[in-house]
Protein backbone atom coordinates (compact mmCIF):
# COMPACT_ATOMS: atom_id res chain seq x y z
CA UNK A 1 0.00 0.00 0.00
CA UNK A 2 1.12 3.60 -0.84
CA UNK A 3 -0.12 6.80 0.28
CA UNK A 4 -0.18 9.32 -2.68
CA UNK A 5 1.20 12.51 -0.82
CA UNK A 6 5.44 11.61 -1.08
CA UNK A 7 8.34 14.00 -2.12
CA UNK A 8 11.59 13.15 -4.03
CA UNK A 9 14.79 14.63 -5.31
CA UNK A 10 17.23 13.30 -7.22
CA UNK A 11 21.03 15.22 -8.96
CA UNK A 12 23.23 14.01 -11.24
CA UNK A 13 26.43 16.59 -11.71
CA UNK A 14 30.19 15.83 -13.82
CA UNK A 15 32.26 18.50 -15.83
CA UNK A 16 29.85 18.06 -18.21
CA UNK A 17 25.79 18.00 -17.38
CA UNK A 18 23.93 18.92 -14.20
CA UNK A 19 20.53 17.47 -13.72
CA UNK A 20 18.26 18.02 -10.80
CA UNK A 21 14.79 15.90 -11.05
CA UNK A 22 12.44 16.40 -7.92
CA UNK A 23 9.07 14.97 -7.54
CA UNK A 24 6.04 16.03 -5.10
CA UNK A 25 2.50 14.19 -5.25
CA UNK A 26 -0.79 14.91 -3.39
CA UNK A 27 -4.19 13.92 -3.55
CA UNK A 28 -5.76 12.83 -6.80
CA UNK A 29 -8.75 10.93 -7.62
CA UNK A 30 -6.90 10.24 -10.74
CA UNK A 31 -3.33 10.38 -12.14
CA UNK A 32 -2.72 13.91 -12.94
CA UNK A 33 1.39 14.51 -13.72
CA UNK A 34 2.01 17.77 -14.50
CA UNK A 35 6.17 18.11 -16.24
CA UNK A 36 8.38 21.41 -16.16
CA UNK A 37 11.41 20.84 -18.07
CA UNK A 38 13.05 22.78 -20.72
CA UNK A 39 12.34 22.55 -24.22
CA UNK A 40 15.27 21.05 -25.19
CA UNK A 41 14.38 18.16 -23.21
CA UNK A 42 10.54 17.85 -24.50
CA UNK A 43 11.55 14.78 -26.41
CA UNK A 44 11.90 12.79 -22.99
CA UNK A 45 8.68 13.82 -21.71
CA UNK A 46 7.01 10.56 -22.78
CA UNK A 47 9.40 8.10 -21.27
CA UNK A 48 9.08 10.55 -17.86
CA UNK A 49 5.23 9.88 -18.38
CA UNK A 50 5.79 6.25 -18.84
CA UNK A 51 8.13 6.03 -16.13
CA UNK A 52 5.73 7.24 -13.73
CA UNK A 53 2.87 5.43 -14.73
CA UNK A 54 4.32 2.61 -13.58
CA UNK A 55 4.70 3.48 -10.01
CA UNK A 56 2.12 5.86 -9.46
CA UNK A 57 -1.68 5.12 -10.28
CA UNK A 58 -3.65 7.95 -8.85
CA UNK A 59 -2.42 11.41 -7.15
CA UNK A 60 -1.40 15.39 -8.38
CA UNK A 61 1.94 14.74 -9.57
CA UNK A 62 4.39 17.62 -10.11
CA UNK A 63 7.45 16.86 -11.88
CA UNK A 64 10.36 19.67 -12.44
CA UNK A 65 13.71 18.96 -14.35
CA UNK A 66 16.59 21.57 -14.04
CA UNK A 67 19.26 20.95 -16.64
CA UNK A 68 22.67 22.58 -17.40
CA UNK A 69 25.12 21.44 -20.30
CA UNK A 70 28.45 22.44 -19.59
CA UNK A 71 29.66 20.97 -23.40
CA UNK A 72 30.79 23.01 -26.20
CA UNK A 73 27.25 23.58 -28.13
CA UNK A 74 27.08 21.89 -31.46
CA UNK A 75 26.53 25.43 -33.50
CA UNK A 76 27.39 26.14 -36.73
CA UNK A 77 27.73 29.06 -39.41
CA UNK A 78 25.13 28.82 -42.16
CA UNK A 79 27.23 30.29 -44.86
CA UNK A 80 24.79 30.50 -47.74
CA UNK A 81 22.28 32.48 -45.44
CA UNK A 82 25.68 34.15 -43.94
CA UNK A 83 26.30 35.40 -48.02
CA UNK A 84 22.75 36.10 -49.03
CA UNK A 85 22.81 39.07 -46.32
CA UNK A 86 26.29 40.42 -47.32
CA UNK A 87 24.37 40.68 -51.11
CA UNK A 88 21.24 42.79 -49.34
CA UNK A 89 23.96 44.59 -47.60
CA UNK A 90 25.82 45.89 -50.73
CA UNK A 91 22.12 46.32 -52.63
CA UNK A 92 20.82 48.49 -49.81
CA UNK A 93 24.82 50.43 -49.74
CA UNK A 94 24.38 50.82 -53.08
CA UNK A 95 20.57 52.01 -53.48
CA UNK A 96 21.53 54.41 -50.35
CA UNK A 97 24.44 55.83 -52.12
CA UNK A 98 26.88 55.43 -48.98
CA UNK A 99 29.76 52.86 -48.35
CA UNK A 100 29.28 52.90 -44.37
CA UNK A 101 30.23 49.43 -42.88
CA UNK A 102 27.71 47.42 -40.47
CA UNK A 103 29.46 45.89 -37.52
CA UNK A 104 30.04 42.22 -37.97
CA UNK A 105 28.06 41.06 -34.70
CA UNK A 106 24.72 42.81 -36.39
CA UNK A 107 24.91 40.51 -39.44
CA UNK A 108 25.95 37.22 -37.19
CA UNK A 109 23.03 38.12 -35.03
CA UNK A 110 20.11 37.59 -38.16
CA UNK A 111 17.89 34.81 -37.75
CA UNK A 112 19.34 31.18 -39.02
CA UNK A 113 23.02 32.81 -39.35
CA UNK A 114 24.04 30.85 -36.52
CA UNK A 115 22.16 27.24 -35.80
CA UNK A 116 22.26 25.35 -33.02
CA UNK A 117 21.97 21.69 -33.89
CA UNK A 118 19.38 19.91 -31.35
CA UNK A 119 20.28 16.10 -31.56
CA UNK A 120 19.84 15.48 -27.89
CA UNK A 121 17.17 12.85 -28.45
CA UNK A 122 20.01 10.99 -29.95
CA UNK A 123 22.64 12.30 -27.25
CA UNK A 124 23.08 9.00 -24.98
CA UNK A 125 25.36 10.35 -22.65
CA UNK A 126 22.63 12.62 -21.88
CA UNK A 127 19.56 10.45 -22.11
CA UNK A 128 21.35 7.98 -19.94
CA UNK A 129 21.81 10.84 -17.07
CA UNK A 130 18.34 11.45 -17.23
CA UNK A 131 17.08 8.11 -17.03
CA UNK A 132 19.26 7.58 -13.61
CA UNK A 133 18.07 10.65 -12.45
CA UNK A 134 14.74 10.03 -13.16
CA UNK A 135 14.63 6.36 -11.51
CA UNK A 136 16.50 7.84 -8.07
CA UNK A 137 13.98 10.56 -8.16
CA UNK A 138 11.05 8.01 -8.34
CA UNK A 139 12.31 5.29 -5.75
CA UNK A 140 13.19 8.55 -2.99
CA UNK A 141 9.57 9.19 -3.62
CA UNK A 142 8.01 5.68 -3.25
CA UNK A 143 9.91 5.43 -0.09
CA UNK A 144 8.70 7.95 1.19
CA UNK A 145 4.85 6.76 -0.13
CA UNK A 146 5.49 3.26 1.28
CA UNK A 147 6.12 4.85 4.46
CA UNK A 148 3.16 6.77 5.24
CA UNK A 149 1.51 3.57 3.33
CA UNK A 150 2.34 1.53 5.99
CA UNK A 151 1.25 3.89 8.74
CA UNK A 152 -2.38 4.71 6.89
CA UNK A 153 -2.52 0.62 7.00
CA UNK A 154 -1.81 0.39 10.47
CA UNK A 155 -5.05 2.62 11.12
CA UNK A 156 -7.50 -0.20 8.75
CA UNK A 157 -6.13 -2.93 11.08
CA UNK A 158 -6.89 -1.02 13.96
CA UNK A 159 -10.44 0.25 12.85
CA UNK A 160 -10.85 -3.27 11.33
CA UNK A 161 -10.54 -4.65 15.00
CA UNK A 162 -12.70 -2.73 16.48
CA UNK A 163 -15.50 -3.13 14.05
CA UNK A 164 -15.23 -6.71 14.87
CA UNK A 165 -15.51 -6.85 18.31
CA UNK A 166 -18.45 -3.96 18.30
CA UNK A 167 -20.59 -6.76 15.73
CA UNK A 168 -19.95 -9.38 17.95
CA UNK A 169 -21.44 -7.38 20.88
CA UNK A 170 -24.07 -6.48 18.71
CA UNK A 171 -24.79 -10.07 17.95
CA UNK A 172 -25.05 -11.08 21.74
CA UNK A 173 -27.73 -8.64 21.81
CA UNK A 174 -30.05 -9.68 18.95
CA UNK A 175 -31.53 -12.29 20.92
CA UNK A 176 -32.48 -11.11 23.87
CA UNK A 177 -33.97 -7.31 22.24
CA UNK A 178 -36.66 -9.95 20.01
CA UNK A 179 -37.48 -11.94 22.69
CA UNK A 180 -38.12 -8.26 24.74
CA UNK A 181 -39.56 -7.14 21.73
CA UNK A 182 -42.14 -9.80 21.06
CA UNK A 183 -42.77 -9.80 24.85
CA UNK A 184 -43.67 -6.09 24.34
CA UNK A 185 -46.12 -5.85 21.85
CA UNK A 186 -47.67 -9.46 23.15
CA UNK A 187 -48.24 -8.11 26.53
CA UNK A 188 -50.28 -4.85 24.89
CA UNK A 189 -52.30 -6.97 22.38
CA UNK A 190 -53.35 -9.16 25.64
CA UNK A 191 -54.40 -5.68 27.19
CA UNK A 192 -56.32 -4.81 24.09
CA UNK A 193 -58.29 -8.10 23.15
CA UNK A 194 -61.36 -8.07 24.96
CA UNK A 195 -62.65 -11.65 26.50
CA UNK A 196 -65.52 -11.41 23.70
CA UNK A 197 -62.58 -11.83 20.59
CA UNK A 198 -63.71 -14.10 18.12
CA UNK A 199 -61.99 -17.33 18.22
CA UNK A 200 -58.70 -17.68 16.46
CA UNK A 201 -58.35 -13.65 16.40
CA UNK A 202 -55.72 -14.06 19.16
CA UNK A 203 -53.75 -16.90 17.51
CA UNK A 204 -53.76 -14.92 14.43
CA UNK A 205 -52.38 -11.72 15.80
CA UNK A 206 -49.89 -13.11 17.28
CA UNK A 207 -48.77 -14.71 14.49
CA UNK A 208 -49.03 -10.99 13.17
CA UNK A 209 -46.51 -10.17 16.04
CA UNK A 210 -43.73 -13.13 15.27
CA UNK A 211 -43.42 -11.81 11.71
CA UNK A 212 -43.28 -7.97 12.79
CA UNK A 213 -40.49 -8.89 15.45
CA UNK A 214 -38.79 -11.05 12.21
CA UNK A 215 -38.43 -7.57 10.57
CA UNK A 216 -36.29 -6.52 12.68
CA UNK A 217 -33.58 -9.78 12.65
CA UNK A 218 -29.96 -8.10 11.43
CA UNK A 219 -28.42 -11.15 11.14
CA UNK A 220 -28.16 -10.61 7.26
CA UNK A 221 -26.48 -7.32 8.02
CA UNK A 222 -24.00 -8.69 10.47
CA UNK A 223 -22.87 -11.74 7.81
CA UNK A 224 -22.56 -9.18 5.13
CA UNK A 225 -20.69 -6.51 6.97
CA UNK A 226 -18.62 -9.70 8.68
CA UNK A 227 -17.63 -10.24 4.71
CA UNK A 228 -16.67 -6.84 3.69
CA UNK A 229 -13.99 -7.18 6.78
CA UNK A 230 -12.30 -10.33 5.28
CA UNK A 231 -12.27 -8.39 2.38
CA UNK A 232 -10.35 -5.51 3.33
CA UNK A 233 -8.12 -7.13 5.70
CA UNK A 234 -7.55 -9.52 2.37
CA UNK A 235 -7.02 -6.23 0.59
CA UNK A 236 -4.78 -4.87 3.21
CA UNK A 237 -2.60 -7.90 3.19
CA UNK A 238 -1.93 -7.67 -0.64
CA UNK A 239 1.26 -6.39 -0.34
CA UNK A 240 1.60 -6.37 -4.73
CA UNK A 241 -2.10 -4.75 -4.93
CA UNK A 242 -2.63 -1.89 -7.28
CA UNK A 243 -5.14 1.08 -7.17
CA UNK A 244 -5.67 -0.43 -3.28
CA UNK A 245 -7.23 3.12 -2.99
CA UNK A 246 -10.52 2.69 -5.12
CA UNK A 247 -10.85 -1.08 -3.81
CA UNK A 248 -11.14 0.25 -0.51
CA UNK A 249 -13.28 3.17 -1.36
CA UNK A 250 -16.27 0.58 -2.60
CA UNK A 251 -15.61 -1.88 0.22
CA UNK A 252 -15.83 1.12 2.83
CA UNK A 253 -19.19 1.93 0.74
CA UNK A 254 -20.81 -1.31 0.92
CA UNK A 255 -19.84 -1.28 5.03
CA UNK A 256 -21.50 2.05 5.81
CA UNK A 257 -24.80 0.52 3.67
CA UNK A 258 -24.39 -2.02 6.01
CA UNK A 259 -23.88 0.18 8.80
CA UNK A 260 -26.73 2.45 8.57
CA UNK A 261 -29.46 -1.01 8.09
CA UNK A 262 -27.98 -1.42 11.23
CA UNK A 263 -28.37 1.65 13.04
CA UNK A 264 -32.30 1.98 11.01
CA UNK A 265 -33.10 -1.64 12.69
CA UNK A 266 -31.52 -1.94 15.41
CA UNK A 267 -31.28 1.05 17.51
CA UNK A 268 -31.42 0.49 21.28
CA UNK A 269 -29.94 2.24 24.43
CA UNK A 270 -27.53 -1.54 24.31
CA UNK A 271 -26.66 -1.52 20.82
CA UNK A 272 -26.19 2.35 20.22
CA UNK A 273 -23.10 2.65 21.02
CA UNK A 274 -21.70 -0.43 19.37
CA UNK A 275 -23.33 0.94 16.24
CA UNK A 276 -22.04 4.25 16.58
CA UNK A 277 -18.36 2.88 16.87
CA UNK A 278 -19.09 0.90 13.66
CA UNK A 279 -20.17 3.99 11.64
CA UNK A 280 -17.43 5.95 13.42
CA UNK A 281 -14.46 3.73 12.05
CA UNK A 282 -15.77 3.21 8.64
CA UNK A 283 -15.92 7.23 8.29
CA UNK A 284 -12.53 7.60 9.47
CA UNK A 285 -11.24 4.57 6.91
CA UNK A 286 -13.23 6.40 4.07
CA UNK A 287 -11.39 9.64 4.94
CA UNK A 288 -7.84 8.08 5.10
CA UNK A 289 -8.82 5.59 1.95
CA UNK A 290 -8.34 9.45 -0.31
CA UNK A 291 -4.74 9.03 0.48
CA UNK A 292 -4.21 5.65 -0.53
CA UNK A 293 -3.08 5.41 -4.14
C-alpha cells in the first residue's frame, strides 16, 4: 500500500551536465502529472510519463527537471544564409548611395546565421543521465509513499478490530432485544383483546406479532458486513495490490450501507453505542482511503 502525498529529489552533476529531477505528489482521484522541463528536453517527456505510470496510479503529480550542459554547443555558421545578407547589404549600400560598414556582430546576429543543432534525443550520454536521475527521483519518492503507506494501513487494522468486536457485541444482543420485543407488543395486544374476541383472532395476531419482530432480525447485516472485513483485511494484506485506494473506497461503501441497516433496525440504548463505533471507524477509513493510491 502507498499513500499518494510523497516527495523526491534526485542530482546528477560531472564536468559536463547537471541534472536536478524532484518529484512532489498529493491527492488525486486520478493520475494527474504535471512536467516542467526545458524545451530542449521535451523529447523525454514521454518516457518521464511512462516512467511514472508505472509506479504511481492515482495522485497530483508535479514533476520539475533543471538541466545545465556544460559541453561546447554543437553550433554552426550557415554560410549561404551568412552570403545572401552580405548581397542585401551591398544592394541596400548601393541604393543608399553610402559605403558605411555594419558591424560584424549585427549581421551574425540575423535569424538562421548561426544554428544550433538539437540532436539530444540521440545524445546518450545525456539520455542515460536522465534516465538515472529520473529512476532515483522516483524510488526517494516511493519510499517515502510506502512509508506513510504503511502507517495509513496500520489505522484499517486497527479500525478493522474494532469493528469486529463492536458486531460481535451487537450479535449477543439480537436475541435477547426480540425476545423483549415480542414480549412487548404481546403483553399490549393481551391488554387490548377483549374476553368477547372471536376465536382464532388471538392466535392470528400473534402470528401478526412473530413476523413484525422477524423484521427486525440483522443477522443478514451482520454476515454481510462480517464479509466486507475479510475483504479488506484480504485487501490490506496484498502487499503487490494496485489502485488499493478505489478497492477500498467501494468496500468502505458497501460497510457504511451495512452500517446504517444497522443503526435503522436496530437502535437500542444496548446496541447504540456499538453501532455508533461501527459507523465511526468506517468514516474515518473512508477519509484516510483518499490518500491511498
Amino acid at each position: 500500500m502507498k499513500s499518494m502525498t510523497g516527495y523526491g529529489k534526485a542530482k546528477f552533476s560531472n564536468q559536463d551536465l547537471d541534472i536536478e529531477i524532484e518529484i512532489k505528489s498529493i491527492n488525486g482521484r486520478y493520475l494527474d502529472l504535471k512536467i516542467s522541463a526545458p524545451r530542449e528536453l521535451n523529447f523525454f517527456e514521454n518516457q518521464v510519463r511512462n516512467k511514472v505510470a508505472q509506479h504511481l496510479f492515482r495522485g497530483t503529480v508535479d514533476l520539475r527537471i533543471n538541466y545545465t550542459d556544460h559541453r561546447e554547443p554543437p553550433i554552426h555558421l550557415d554560410k549561404a544564409r551568412l552570403a545572401k545578407y552580405k548581397e542585401l547589404i551591398h544592394e541596400a549600400q548601393s541604393f543608399m548611395g553610402t559605403q558605411d560598414d555594419i558591424p560584424l556582430q549585427y549581421i551574425l546576429a540575423e535569424p538562421g546565421v548561426i544554428q544550433t543543432l538539437n540532436n539530444l534525443d540521440t545524445d546518450n550520454t545525456l539520455i542515460n543521465a536522465l534516465e538515472s536521475t529520473l529512476n532515483e527521483a522516483i524510488n526517494s519518492l516511493l519510499k517515502i509513499t510506502l512509508r506513510e503507506g504503511n502507517e495509513i494501513k496500520k489505522e484499517f487494522y486497527k479500525s478493522a478490530a474494532k469493528i469486529r468486536e463492536a458486531t460481535t457485541e451487537i450479535q449477543k444482543l439480537i436475541e435477547p432485544f426480540k425476545q423483549e420485543l415480542f414480549d412487548k407488543l404481546k403483553q399490549r395486544l393481551d391488554d387490548l383483546l377483549s374476553k368477547e374476541s372471536r376465536e382464532g383472532l388471538e392466535q392470528r395476531l400473534v402470528l401478526e406479532t412473530a413476523i413484525y419482530v422477524d423484521k427486525y432480525d440483522i443477522q443478514e447485516e451482520l454476515t454481510r458486513l462480517s464479509s466486507h472485513l475479510d475483504m479488506l483485511t484480504q485487501l490490506l494484506d496484498d502487499s503487490d495490490g494496485k489502485e488499493v485506494g478505489k478497492k477500498l473506497n467501494f468496500i468502505l461503501q458497501e460497510m457504511q450501507r451495512e452500517a446504517n441497516t444497522l443503526g435503522s433496525k436496530f437502535s437500542t440504548t444496548q446496541s447504540f453505542k456499538y453501532i455508533l463505533v461501527i459507523k465511526e471507524e468506517i468514516e474515518k477509513c473512508r477519509e484516510i482511503s483518499l490518500n491511498v493510491s
